[in-house]
Protein backbone atom coordinates (compact mmCIF):
# COMPACT_ATOMS: atom_id res chain seq x y z
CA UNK A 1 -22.59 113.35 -216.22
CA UNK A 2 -23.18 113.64 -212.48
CA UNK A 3 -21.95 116.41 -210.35
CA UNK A 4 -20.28 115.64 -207.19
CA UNK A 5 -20.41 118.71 -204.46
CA UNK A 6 -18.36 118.60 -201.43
CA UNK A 7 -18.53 121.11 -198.71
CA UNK A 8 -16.56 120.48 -195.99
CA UNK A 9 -16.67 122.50 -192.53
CA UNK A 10 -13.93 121.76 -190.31
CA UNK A 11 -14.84 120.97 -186.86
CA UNK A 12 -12.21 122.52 -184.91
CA UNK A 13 -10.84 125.34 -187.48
CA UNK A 14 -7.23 125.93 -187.65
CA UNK A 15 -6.67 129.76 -186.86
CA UNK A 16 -3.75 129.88 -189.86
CA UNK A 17 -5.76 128.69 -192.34
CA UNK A 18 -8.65 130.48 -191.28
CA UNK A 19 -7.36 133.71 -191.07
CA UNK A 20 -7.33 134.53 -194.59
CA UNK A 21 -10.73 135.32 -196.38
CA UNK A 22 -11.96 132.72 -198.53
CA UNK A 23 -14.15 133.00 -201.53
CA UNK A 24 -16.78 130.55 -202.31
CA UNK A 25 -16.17 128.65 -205.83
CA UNK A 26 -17.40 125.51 -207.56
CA UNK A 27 -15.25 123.14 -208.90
CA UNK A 28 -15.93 119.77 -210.67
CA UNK A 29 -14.41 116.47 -209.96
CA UNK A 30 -14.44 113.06 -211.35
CA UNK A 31 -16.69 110.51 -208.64
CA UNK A 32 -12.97 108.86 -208.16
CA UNK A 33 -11.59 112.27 -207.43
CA UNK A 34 -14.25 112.72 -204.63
CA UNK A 35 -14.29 109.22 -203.48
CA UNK A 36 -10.27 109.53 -202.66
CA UNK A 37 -10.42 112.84 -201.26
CA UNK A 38 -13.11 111.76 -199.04
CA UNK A 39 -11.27 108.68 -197.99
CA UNK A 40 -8.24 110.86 -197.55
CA UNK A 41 -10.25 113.27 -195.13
CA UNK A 42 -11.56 110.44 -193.06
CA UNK A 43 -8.27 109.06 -192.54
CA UNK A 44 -6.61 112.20 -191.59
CA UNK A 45 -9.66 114.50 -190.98
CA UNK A 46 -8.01 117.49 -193.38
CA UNK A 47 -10.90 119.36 -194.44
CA UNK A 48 -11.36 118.36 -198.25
CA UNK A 49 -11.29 121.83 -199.17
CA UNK A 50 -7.69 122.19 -197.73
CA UNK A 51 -6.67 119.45 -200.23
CA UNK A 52 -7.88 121.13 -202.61
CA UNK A 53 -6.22 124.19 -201.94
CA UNK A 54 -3.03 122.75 -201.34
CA UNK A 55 -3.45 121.37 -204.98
CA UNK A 56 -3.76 125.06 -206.33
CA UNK A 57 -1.58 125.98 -204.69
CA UNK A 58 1.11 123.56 -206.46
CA UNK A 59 -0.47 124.15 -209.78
CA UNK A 60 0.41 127.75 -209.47
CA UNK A 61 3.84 126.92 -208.17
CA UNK A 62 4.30 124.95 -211.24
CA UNK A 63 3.65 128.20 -213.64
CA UNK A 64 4.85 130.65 -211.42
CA UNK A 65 6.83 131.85 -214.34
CA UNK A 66 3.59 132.23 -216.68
CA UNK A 67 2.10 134.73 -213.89
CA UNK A 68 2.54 138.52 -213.63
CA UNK A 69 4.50 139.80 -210.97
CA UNK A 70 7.70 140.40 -209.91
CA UNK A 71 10.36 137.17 -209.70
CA UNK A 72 12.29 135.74 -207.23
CA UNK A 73 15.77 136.71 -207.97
CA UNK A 74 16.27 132.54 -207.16
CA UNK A 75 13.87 132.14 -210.06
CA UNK A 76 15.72 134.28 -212.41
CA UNK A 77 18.88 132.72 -211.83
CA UNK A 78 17.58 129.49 -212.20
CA UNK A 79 15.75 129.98 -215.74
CA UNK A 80 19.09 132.11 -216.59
CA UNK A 81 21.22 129.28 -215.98
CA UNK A 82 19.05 126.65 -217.81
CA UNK A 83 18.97 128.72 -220.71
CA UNK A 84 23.14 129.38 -221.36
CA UNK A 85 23.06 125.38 -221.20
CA UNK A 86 20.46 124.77 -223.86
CA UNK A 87 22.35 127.05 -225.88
CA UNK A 88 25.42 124.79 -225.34
């Protein structure tokens, strides 16, 4: 298996983004994974590392109810009203 690493610096550093502090991790993608991401960042020239962010980001929106923490009262309402009509 081959490891593909990808650090990507952004040139001109978007102050938002930026702002937070980052930790460093390593993750490991398929060659197809990196080959698309890469293509993706020289087509828009998004850092790769925002992409891959932004796709944590919806993974954790996704199971948002799995996490501790206090919910949204929009969230309760919404998994309150889908389960009275399973029960139907």
């Amino acid at each position: 298996m081959q490891v593909w690493e990808s650090i990507v610096t952004p040139r001109e550093p978007d102050e938002s983004a930026m702002s937070r502090k980052k930790i460093s991790t390593t993750i490991y993608i398929t060659p197809e994974q990196n080959e698309l991401l890469h293509l993706l960042h020289a087509r828009t020239k998004v850092p790769v590392a925002v992409y891959i962010r932004e796709g944590i980001d919806l993974v954790l929106k996704r199971y948002e109810d799995q996490l501790p923490g206090q919910r949204t009262l929009e969230a309760v309402t919404a998994k309150d009203s889908a389960s009275r009509t399973a029960k139907k």
